[in-house]
C-alpha atoms as a PDB file:
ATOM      1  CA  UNK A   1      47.520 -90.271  69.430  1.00  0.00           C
ATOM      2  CA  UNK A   2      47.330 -89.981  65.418  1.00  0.00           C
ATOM      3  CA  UNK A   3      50.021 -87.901  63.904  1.00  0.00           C
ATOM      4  CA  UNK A   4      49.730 -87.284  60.388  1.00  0.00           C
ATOM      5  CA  UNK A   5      53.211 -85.862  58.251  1.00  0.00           C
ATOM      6  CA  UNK A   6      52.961 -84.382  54.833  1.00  0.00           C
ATOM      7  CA  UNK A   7      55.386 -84.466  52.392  1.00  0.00           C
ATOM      8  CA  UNK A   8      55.799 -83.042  48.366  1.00  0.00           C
ATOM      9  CA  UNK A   9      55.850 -79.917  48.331  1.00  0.00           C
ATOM     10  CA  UNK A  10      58.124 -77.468  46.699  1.00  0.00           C
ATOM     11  CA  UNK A  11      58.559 -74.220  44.365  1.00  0.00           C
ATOM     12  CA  UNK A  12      56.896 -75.551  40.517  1.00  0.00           C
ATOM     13  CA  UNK A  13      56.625 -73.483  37.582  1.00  0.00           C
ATOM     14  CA  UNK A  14      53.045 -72.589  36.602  1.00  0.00           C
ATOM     15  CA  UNK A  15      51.902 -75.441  34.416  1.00  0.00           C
ATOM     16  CA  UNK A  16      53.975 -78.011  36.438  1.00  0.00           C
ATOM     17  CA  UNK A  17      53.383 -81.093  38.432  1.00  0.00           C
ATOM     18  CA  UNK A  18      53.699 -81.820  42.077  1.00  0.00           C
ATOM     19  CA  UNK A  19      52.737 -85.036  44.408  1.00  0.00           C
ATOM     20  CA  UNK A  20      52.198 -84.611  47.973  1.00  0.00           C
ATOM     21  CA  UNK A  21      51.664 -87.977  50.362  1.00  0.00           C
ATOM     22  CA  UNK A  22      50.420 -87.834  53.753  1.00  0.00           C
ATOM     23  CA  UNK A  23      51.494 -90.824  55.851  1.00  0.00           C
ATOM     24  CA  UNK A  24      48.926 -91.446  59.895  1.00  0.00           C
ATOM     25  CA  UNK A  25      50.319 -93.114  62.541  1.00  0.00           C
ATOM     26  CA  UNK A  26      49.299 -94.119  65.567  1.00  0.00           C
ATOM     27  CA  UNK A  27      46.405 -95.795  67.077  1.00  0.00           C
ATOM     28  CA  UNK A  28      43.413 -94.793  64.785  1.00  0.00           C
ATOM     29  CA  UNK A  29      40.880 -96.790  67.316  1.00  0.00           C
ATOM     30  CA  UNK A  30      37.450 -96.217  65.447  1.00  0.00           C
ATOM     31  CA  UNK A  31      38.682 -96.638  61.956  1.00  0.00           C
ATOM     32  CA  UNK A  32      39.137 -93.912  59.202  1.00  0.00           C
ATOM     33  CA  UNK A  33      35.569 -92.070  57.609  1.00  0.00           C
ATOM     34  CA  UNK A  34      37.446 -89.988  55.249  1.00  0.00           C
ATOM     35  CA  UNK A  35      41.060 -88.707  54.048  1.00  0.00           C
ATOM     36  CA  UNK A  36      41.383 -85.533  52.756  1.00  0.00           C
ATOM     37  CA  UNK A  37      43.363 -82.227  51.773  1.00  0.00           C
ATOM     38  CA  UNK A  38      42.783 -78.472  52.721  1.00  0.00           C
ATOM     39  CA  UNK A  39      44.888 -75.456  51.962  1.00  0.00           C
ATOM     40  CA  UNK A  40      45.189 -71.965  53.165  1.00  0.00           C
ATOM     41  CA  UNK A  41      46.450 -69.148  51.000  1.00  0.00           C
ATOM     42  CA  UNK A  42      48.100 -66.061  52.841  1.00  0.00           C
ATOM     43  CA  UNK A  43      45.501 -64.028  54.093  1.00  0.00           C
ATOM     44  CA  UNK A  44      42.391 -66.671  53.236  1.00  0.00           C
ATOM     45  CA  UNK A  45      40.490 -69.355  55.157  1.00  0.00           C
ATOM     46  CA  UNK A  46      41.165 -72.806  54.731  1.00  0.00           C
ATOM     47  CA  UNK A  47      39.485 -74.112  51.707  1.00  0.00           C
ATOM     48  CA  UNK A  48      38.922 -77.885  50.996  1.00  0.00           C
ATOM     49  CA  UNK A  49      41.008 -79.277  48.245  1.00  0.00           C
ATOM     50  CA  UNK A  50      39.466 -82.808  47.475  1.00  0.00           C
ATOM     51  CA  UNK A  51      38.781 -85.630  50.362  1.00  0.00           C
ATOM     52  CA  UNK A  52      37.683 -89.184  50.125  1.00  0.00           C
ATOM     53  CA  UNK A  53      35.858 -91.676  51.708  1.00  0.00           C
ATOM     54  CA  UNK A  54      36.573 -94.845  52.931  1.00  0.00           C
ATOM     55  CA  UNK A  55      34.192 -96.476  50.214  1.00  0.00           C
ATOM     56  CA  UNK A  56      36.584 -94.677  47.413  1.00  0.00           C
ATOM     57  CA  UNK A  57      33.855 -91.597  46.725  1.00  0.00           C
ATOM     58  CA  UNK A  58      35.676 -88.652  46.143  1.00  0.00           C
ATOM     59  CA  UNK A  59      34.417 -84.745  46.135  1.00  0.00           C
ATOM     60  CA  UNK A  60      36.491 -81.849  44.951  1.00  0.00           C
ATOM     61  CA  UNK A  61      36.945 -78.361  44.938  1.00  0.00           C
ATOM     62  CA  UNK A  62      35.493 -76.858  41.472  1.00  0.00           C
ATOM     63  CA  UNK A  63      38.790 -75.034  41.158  1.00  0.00           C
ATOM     64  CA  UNK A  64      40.760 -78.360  41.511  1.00  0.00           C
ATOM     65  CA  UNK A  65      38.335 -80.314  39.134  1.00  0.00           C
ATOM     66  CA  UNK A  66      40.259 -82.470  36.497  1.00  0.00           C
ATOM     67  CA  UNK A  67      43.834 -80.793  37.728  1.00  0.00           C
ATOM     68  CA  UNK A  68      44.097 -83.165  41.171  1.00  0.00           C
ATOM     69  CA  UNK A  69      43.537 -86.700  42.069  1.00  0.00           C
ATOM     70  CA  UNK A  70      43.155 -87.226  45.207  1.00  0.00           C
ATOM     71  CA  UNK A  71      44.192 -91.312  45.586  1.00  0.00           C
ATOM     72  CA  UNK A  72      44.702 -93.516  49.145  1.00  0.00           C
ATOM     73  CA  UNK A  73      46.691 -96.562  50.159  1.00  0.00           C
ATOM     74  CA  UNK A  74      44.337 -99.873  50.555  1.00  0.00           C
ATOM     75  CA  UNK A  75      44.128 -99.149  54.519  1.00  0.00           C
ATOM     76  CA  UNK A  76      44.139 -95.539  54.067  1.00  0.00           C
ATOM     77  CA  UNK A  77      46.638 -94.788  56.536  1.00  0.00           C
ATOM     78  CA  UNK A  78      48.287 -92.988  53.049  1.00  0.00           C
ATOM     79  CA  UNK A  79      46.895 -90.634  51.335  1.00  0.00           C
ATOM     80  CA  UNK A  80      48.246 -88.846  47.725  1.00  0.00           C
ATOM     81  CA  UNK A  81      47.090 -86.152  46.200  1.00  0.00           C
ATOM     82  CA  UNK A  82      48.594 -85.500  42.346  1.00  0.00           C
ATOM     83  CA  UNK A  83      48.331 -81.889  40.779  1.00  0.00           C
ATOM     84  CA  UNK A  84      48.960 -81.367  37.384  1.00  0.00           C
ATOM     85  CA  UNK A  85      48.637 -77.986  35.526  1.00  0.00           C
ATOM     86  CA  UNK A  86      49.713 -76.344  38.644  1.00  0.00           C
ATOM     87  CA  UNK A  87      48.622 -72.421  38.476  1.00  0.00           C
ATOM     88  CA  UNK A  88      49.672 -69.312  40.518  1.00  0.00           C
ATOM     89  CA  UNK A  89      46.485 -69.696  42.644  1.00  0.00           C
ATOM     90  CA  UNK A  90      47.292 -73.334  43.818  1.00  0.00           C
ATOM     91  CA  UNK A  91      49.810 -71.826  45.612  1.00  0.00           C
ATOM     92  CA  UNK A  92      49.137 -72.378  49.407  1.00  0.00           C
ATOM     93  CA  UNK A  93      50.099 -74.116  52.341  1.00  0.00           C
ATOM     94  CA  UNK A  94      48.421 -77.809  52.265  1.00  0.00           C
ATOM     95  CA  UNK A  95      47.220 -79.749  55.141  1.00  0.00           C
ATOM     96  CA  UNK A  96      46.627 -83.246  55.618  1.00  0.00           C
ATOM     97  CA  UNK A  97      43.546 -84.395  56.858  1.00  0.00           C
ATOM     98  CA  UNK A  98      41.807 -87.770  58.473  1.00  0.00           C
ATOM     99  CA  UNK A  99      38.226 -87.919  59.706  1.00  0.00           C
ATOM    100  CA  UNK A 100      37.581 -90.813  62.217  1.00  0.00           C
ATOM    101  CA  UNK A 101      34.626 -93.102  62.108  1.00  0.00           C
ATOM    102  CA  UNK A 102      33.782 -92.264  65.876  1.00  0.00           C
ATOM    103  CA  UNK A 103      30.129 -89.998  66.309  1.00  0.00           C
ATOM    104  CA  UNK A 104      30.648 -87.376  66.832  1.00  0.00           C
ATOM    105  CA  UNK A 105      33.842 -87.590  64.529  1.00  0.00           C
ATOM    106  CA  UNK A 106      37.676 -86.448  65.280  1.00  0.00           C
ATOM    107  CA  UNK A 107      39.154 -84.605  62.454  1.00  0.00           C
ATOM    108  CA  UNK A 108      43.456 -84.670  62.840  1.00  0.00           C
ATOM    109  CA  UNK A 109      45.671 -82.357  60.753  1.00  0.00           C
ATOM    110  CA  UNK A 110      48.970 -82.471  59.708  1.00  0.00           C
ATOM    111  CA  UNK A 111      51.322 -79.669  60.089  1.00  0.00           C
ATOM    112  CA  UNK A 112      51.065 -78.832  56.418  1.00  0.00           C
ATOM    113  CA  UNK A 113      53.028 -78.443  53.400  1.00  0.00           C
ATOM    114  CA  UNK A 114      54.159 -75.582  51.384  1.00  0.00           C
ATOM    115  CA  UNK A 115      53.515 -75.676  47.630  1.00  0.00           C
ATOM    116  CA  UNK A 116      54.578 -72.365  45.663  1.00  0.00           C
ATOM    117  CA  UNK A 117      53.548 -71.969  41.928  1.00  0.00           C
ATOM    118  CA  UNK A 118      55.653 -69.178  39.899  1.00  0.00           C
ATOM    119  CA  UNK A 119      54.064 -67.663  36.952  1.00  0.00           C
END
């Protein structure tokens, strides 16, 4: 069983910075295909946020671009993602992701973090 437990969030003023980490445990049998980081506004789908691969390629949302780094531990069992410039629309309830190497693959979540921008 993988269990994956975010932490960093908080309440940030609008133009502020905020970390979160997201640590997986557990027996990850077929190896990790990608780390990554959704969120979910009140009333919106879940949106991708940025994810990475286990070569280091990294994709992100065009609303993100150049605000977050998305950034993993050597084994990938960790996975950061930094947000600078924070704005009211960041504001959302992030989840933690990991994508296994198995075919077809096993996506796990985390129970996700709050992060709350004030204008």
């Amino acid at each position: 069983q993988v269990r994956l437990v975010e932490s960093g969030g908080g309440l940030v003023q609008a133009g502020g910075s905020l970390r979160l980490s997201c640590v997986a445990s557990g027996s990850i049998l077929f190896g990790i295909n990608a780390r990554g980081w959704y969120r979910q506004a009140p009333g919106k789908q879940r949106e991708l946020v940025a994810t990475i691969t286990s070569a280091g390629a990294t994709n992100y949302a065009d609303a993100v671009k150049g605000r977050f780094t998305i950034s993993t531990t050597n084994d990938k069992n960790t996975v950061y993602l930094q947000m600078n410039s924070l704005k009211s629309e960041d504001t959302a309830v992030y989840y933690c992701n990991l994508q296994d190497s198995r075919y077809p693959s096993i996506d796990y979540w985390g129970q996700g973090t709050q992060v709350t921008v004030s204008s």
